[in-house]
Structure formats: structure tokens, C-alpha cells
N, C-alpha and C. Protein backbone atom coordinates (compact mmCIF):
# COMPACT_ATOMS: atom_id res chain seq x y z
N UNK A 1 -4.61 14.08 -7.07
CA UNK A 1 -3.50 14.25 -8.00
C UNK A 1 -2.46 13.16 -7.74
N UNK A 2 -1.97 12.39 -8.95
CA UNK A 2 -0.89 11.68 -8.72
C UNK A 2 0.35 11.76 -7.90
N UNK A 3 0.91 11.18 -7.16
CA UNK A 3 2.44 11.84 -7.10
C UNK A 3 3.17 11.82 -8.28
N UNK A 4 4.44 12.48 -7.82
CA UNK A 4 5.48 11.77 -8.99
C UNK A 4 6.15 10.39 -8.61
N UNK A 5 6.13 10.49 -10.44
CA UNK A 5 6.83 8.90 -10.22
C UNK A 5 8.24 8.60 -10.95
N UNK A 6 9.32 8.89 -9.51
CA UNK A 6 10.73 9.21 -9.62
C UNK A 6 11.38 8.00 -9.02
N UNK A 7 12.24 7.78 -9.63
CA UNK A 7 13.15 6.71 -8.98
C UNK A 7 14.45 7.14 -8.30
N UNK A 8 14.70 6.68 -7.51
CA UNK A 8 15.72 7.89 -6.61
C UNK A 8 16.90 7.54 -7.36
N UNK A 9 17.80 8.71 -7.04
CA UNK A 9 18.94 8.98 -8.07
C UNK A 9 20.18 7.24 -7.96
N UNK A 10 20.62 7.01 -8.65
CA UNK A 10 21.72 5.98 -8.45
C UNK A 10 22.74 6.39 -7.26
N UNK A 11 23.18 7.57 -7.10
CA UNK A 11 23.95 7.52 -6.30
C UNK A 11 23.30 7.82 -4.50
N UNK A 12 21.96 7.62 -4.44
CA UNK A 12 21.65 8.37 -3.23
C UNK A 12 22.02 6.73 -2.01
N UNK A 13 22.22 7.35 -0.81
CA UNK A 13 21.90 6.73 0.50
C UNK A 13 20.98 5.58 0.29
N UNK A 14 22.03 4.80 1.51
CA UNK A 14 20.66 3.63 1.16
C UNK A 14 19.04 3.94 1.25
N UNK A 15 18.64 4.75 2.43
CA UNK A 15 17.43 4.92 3.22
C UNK A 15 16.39 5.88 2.03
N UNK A 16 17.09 6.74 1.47
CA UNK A 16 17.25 7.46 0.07
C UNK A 16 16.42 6.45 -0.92
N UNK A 17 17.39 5.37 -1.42
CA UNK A 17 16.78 4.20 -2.26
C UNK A 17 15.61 3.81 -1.53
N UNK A 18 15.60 3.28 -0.19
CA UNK A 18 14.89 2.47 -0.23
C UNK A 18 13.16 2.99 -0.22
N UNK A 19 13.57 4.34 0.16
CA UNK A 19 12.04 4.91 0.43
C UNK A 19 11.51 5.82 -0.67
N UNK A 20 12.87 5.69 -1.90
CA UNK A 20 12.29 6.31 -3.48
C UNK A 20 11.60 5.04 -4.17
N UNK A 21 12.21 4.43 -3.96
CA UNK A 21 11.49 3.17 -4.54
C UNK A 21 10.17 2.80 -3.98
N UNK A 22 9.58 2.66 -2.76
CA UNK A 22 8.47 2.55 -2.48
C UNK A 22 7.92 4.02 -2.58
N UNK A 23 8.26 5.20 -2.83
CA UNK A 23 7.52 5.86 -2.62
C UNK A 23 6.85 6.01 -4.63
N UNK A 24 8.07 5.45 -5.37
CA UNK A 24 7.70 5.29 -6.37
C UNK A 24 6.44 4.50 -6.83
N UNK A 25 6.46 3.02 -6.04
CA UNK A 25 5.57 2.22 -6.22
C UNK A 25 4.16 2.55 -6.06
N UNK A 26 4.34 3.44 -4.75
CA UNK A 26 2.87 4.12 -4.14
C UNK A 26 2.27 4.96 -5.29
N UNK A 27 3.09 5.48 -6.07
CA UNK A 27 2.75 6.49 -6.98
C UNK A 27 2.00 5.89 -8.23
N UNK A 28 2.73 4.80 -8.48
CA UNK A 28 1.89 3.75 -9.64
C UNK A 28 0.63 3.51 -9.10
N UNK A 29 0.58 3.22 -8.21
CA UNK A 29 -1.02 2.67 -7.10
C UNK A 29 -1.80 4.02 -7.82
N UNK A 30 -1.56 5.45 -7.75
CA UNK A 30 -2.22 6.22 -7.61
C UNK A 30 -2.89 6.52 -9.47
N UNK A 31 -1.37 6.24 -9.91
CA UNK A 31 -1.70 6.31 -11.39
C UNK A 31 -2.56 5.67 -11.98
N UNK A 32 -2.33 4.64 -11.40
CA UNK A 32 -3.69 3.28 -12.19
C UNK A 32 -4.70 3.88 -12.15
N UNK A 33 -5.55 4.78 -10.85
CA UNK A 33 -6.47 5.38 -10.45
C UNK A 33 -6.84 6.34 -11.07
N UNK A 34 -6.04 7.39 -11.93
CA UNK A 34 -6.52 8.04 -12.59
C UNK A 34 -7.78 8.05 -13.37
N UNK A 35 -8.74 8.95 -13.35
CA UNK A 35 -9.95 8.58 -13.58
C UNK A 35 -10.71 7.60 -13.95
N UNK A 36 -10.89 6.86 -13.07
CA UNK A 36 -11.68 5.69 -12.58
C UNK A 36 -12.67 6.24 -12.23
N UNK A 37 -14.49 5.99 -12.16
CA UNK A 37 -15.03 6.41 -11.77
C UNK A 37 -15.40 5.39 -10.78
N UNK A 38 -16.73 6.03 -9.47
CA UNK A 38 -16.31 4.77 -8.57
C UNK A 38 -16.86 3.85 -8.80
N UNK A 39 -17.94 3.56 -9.65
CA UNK A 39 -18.33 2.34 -10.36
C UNK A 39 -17.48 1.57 -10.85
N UNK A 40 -16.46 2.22 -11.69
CA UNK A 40 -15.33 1.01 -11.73
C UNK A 40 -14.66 0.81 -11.03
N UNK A 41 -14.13 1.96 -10.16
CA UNK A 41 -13.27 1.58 -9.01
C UNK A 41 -13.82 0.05 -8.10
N UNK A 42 -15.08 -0.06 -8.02
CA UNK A 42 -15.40 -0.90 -7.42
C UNK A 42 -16.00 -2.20 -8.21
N UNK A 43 -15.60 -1.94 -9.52
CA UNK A 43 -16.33 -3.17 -10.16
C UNK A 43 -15.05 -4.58 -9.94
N UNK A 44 -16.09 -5.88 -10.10
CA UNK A 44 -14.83 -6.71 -9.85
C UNK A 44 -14.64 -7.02 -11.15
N UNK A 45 -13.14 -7.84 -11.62
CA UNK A 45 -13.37 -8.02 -12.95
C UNK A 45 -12.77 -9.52 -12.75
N UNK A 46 -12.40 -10.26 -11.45
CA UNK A 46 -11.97 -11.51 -11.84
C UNK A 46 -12.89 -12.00 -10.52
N UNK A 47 -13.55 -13.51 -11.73
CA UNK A 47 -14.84 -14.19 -10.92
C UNK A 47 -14.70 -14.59 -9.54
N UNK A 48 -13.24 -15.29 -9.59
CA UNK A 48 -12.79 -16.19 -8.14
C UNK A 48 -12.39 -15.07 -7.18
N UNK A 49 -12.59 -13.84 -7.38
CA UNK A 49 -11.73 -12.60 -6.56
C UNK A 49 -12.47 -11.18 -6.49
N UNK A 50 -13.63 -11.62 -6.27
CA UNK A 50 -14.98 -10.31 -6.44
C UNK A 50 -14.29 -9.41 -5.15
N UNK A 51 -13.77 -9.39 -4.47
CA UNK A 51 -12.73 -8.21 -3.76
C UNK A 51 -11.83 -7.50 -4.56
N UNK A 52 -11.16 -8.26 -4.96
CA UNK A 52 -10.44 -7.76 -6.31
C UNK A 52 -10.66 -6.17 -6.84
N UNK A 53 -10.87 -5.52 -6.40
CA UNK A 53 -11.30 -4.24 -7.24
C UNK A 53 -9.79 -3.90 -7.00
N UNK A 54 -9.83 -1.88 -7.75
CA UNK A 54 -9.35 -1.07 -7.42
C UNK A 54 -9.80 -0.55 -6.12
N UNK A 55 -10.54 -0.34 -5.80
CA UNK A 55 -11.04 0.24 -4.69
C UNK A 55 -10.17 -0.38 -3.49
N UNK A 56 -10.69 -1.48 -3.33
CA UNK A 56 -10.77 -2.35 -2.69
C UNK A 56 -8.62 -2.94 -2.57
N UNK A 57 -8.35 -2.90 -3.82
CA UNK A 57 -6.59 -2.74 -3.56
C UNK A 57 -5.96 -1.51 -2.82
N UNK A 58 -6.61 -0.51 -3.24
CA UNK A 58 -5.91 1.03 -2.60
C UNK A 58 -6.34 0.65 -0.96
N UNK A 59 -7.65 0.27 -0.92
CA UNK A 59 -7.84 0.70 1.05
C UNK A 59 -6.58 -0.83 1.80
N UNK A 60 -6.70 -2.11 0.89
CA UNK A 60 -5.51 -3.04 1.37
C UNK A 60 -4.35 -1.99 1.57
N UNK A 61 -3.99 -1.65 0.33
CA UNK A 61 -2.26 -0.75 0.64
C UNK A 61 -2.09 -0.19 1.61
N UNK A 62 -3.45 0.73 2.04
CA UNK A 62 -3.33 1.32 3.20
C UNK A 62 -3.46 0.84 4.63
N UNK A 63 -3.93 -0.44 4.83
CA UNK A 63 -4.16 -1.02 5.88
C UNK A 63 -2.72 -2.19 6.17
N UNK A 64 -2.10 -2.29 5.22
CA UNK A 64 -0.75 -3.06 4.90
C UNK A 64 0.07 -2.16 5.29
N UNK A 65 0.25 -0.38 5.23
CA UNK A 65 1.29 0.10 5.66
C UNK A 65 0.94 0.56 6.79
N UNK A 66 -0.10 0.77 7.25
CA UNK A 66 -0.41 0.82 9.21
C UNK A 66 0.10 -0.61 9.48
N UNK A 67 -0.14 -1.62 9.12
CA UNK A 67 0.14 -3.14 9.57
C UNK A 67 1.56 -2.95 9.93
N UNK A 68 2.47 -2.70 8.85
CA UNK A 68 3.76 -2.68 8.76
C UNK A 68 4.40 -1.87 9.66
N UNK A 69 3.99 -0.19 9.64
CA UNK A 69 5.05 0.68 10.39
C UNK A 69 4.14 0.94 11.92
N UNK A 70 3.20 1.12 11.51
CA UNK A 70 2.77 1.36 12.85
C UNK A 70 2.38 0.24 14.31
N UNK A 71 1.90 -1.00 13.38
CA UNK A 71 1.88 -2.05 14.06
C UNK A 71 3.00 -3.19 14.92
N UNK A 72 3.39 -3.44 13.14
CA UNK A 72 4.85 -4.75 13.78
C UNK A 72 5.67 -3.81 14.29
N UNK A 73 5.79 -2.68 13.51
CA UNK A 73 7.22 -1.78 13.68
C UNK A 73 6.99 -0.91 15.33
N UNK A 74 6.44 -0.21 14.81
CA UNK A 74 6.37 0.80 16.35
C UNK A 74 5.59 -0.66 17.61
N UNK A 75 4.83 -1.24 17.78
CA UNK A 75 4.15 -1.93 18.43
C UNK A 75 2.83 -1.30 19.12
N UNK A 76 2.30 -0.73 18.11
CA UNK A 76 0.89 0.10 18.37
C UNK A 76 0.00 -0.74 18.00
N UNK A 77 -0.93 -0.73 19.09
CA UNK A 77 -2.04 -1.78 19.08
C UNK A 77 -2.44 -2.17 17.56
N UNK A 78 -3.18 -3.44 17.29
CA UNK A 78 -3.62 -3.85 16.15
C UNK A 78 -4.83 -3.41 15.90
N UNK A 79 -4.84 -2.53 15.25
CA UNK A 79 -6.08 -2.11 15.20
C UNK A 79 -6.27 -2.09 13.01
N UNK A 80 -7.98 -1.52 12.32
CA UNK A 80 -8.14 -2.29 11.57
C UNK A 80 -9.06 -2.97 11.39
N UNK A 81 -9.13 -3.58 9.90
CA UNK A 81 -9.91 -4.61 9.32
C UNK A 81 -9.72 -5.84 9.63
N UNK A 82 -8.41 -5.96 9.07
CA UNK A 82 -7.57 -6.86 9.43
C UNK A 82 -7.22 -7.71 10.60
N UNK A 83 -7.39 -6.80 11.38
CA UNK A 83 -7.38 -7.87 12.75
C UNK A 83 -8.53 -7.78 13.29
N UNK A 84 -9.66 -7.16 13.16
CA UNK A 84 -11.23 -7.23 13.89
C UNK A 84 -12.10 -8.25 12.87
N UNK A 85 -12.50 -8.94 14.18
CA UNK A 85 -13.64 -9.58 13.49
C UNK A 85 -13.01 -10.82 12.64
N UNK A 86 -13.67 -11.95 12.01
CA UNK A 86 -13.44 -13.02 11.50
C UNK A 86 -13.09 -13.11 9.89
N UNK A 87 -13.48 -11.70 9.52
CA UNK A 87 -13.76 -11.97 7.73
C UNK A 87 -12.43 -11.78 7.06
N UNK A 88 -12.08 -12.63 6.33
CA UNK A 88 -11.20 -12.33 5.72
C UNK A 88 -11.15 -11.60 4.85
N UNK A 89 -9.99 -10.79 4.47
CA UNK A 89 -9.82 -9.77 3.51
C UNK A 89 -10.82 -8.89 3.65
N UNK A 90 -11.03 -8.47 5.13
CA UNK A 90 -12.03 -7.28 5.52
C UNK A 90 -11.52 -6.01 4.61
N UNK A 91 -10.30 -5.77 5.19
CA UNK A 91 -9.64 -4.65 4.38
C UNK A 91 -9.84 -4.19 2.85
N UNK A 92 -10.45 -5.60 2.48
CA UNK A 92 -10.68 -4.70 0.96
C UNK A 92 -12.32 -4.92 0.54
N UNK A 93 -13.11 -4.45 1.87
CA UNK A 93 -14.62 -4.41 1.71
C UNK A 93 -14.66 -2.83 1.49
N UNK A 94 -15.46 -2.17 0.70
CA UNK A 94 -15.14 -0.63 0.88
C UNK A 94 -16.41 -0.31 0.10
N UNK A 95 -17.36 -1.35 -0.38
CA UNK A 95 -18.22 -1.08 -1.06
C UNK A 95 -19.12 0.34 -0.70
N UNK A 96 -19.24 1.26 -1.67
CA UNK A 96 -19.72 2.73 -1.28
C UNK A 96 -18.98 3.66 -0.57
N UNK A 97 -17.61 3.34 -0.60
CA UNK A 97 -16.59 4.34 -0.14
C UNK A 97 -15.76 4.90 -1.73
N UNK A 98 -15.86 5.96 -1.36
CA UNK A 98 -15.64 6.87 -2.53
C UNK A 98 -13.65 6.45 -2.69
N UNK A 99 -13.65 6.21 -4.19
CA UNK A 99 -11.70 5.90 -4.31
C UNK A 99 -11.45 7.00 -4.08
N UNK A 100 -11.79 8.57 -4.20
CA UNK A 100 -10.79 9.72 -4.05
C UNK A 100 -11.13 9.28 -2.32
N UNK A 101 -11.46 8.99 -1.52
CA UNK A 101 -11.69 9.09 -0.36
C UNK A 101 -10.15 8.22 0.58
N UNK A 102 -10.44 7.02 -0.44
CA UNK A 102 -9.34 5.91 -0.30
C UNK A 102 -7.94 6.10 -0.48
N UNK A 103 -8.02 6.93 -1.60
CA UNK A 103 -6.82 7.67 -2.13
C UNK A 103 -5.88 8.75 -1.41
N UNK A 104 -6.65 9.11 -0.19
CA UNK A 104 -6.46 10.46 0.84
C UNK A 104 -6.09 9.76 2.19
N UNK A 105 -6.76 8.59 1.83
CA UNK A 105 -6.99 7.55 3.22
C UNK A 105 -5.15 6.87 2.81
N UNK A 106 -4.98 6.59 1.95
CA UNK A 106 -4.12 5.85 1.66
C UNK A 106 -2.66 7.17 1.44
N UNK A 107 -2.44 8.15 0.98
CA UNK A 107 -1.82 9.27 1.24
C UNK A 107 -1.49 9.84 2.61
N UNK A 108 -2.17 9.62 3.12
CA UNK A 108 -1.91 10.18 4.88
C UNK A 108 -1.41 8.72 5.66
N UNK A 109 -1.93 7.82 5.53
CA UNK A 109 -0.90 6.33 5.98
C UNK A 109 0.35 6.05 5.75
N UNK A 110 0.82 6.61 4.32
CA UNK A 110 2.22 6.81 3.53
C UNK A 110 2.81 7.62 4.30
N UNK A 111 2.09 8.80 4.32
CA UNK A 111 2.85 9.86 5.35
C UNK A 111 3.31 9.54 6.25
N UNK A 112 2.43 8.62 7.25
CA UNK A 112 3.11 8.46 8.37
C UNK A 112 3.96 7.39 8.59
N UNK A 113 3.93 6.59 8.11
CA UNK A 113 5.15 5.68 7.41
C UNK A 113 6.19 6.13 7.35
N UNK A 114 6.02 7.50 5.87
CA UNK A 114 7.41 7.71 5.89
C UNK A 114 7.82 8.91 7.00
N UNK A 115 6.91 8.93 7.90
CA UNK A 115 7.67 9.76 9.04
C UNK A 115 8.16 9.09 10.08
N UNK A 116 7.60 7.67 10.24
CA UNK A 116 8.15 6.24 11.34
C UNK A 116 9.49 6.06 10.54
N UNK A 117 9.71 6.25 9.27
CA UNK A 117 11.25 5.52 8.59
C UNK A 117 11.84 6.56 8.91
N UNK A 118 11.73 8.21 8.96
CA UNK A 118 12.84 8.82 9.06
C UNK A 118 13.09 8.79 10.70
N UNK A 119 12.46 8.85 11.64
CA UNK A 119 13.17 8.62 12.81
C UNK A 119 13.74 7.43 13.49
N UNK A 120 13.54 6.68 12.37
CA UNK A 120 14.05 5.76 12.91
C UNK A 120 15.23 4.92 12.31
N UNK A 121 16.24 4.29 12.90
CA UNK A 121 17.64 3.44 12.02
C UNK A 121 16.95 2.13 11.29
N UNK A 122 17.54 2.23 10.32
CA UNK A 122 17.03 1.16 9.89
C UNK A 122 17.58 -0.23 9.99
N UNK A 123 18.07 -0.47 11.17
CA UNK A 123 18.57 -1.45 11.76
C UNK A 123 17.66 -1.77 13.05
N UNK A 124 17.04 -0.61 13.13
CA UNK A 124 15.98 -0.97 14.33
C UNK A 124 14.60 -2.08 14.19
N UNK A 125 14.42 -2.70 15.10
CA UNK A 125 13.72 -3.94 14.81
C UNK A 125 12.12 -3.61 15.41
N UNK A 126 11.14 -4.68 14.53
CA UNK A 126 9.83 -4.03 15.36
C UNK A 126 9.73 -4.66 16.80
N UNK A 127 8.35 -3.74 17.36
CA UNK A 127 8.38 -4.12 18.94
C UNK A 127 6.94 -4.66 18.98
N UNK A 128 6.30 -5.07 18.17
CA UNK A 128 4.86 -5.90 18.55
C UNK A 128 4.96 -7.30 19.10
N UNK A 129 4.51 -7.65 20.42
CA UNK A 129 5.26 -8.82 21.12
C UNK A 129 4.25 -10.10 20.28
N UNK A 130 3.37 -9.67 19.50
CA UNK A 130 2.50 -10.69 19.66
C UNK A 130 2.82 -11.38 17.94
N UNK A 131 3.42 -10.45 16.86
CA UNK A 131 3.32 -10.96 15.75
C UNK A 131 4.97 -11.40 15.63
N UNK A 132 5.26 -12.22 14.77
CA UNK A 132 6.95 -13.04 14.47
C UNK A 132 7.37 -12.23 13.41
N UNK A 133 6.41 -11.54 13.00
CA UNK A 133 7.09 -10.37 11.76
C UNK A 133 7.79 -9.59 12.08
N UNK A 134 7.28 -8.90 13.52
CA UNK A 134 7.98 -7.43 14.57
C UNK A 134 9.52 -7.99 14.55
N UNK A 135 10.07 -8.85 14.35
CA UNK A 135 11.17 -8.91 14.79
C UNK A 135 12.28 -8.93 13.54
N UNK A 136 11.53 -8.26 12.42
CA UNK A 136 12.54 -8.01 11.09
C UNK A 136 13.05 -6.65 11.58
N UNK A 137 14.07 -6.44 10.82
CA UNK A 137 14.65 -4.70 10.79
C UNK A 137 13.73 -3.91 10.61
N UNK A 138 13.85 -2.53 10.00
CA UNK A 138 13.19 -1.55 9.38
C UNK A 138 13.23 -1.70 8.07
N UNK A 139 14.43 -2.07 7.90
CA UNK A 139 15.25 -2.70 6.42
C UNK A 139 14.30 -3.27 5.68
N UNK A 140 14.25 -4.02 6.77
CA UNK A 140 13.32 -5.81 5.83
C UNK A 140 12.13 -5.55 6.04
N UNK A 141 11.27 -4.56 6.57
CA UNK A 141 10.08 -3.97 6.61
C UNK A 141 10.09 -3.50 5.28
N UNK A 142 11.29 -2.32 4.91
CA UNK A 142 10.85 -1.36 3.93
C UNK A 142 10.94 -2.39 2.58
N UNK A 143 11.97 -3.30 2.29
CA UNK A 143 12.41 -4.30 1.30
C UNK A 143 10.77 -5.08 1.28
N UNK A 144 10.75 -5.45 2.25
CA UNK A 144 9.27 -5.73 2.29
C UNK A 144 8.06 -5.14 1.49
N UNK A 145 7.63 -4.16 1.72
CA UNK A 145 6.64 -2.84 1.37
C UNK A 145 6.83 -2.76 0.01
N UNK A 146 8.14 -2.54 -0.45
CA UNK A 146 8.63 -2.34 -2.48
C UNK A 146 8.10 -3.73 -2.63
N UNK A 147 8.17 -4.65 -1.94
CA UNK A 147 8.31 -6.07 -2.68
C UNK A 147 6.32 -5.89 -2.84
N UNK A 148 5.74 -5.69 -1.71
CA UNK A 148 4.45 -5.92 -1.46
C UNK A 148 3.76 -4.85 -2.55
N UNK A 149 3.97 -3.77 -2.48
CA UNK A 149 3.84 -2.52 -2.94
C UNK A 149 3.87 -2.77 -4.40
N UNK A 150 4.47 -3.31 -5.12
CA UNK A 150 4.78 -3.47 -6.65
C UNK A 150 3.98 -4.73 -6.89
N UNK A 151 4.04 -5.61 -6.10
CA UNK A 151 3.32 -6.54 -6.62
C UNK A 151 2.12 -6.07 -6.58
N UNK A 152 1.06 -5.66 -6.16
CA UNK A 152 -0.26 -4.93 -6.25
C UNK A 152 -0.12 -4.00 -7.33
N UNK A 153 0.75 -3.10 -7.53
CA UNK A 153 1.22 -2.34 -8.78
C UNK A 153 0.70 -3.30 -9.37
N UNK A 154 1.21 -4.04 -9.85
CA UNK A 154 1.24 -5.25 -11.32
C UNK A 154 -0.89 -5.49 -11.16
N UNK A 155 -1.00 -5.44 -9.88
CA UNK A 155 -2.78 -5.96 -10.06
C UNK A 155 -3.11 -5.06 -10.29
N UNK A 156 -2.94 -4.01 -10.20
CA UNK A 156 -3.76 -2.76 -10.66
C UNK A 156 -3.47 -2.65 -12.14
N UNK A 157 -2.31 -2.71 -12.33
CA UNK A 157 -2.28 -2.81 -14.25
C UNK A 157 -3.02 -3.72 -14.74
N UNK A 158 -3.36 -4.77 -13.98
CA UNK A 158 -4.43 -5.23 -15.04
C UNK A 158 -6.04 -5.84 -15.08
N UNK A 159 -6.16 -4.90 -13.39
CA UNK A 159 -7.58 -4.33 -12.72
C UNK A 159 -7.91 -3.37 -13.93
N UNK A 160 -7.05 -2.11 -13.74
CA UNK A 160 -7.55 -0.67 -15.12
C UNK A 160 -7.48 -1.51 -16.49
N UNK A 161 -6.82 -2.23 -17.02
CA UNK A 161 -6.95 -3.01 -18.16
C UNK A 161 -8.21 -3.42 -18.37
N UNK A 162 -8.69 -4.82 -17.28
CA UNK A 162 -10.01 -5.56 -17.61
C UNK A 162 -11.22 -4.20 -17.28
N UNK A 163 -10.89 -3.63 -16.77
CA UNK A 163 -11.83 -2.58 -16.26
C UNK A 163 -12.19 -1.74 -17.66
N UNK A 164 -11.01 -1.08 -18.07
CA UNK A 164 -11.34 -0.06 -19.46
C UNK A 164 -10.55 -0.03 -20.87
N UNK A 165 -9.72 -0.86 -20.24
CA UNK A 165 -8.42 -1.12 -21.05
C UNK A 165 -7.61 0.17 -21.28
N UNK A 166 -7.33 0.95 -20.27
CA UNK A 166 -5.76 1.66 -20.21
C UNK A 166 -5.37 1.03 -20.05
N UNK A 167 -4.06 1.05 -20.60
CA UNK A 167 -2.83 0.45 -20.37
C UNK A 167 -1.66 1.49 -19.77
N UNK A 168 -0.79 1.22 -19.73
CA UNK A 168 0.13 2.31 -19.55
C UNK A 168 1.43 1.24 -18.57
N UNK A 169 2.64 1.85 -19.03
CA UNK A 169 3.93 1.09 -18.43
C UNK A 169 4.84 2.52 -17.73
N UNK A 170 5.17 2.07 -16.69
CA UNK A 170 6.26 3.42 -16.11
C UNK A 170 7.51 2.50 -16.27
């Protein structure tokens, strides 16, 4: 099931904004998905970018927000697609992994995200000694994530497009 897709009120807290807004974005991710079957979920539709799927964008999102909160931010080992092994854009190999699977996979990563943002200030900086990213705020993590987060939004609008042609604008 989709989340909702709410934009946090004008007058709320910064931390408020910043985690309605990505939590908004996450929600578009989910919408695009709306019945997709996994044949399309996994079909590619642009030649130079046969990763490119839906599929294959939802398990990135999710391996982008372990990257982000649990990795740079908390400094929990690198663990992942992403950092094992040589292949690039491992993270969005998923061929024969079911999207509702990805979708659950990618829902419980959010979660814990947004349970690393509430205990923590968002002035607090990451602690991974090994990456130059760890050393943004929480701030510029989360400013980060909306920025990262929406822009994939936008590929998925027009992944489900070449795919079936829904359209749809929030």
C-alpha cells in the first residue's frame, strides 16, 4: 500500500519539514509502483541504462538510505551492494526479486532512518572515519536525501511512462 503523500504543514519545525518532505518523496517512489507487475518492474526501457528499471530504482533508494543514516551518519560498517565487490551499480541488480519484496525492503530502511533522525540533533555530524561525506550535519544528510530522493522521483515518472504510460503528477 502506498503511503500518504502529505507535505508537512507550513508552519511545522524545521526537523518536521525536513522529514515531511522526504517522507513525501518516498511516497511518490511507492506511487509510481502501483501496479507494476514484476515483468515491468524489471523491464529496462532506456538502451544506455538496462539497470534502469523500477525495480532496480526502489532497491538503489534503499541502499542510498542505509548509505546515508546508517553508514556516513551513525558510522556502521559499510556494508551492501555498494561497497562489496567491484560492480558498479550492484545495488540496482535485483533481477528475480519480487518489487512488493523491494518495496518492504525499502519501507523498513525508511523506518530506520527515520528513527536515526529522531534521536538525533540535527546539527550532529556523521562518524564514518573512512568516507568525506560523514562529516556533513544531519541537516545536509536529510537536504541531501529530498534532493536525492526526488530526483529518482522524476525517473520513476518516466520509467512508469515508457513502461505503460501512466502518467500521474502529485
Amino acid at each position: 500500500m502506498t503511503p500518504p503523500r502529505n507535505r508537512p504543514d507550513f508552519t511545522a519545525d524545521e526537523r518536521t519539514q525536513l522529514v515531511g518532505w522526504l517522507d513525501m518523496q518516498r511516497s511518490i517512489i511507492h506511487w509510481k509502483c502501483e501496479g507494476l507487475s514484476d515483468a515491468d518492474a524489471h523491464r529496462p526501457v532506456l538502451p544506455a541504462s538496462p539497470l534502469m528499471t523500477m525495480a532496480g530504482l526502489v532497491s538503489h533508494m534503499r541502499w542510498v538510505e542505509h548509505c546515508w543514516f546508517e553508514v556516513l551518519f551513525l558510522g556502521r560498517p559499510a556494508t551492501g551492494p555498494q561497497f562489496e565487490g567491484e560492480e558498479e551499480d550492484a545495488d540496482m541488480m535485483v533481477e528475480g526479486v519480487p518489487l512488493a519484496q523491494l518495496l518492504e525492503e525499502y519501507d523498513r530502511q525508511c523506518a530506520v532512518s527515520n528513527e536515526i533522525v529522531a534521536a538525533h540533533s540535527l546539527d550532529d555530524v556523521g562518524k564514518h572515519p573512512d568516507f568525506r561525506s560523514a562529516a556533513g550535519s544531519l541537516r545536509w544528510m536529510l537536504i541531501h536525501m529530498i534532493e536525492e530522493t526526488a530526483r529518482h522521483a522524476g525517473h520513476a515518472d518516466i520509467i512508469r511512462e515508457l513502461v505503460d504510460g501512466e502518467k500521474g503528477y502529485y
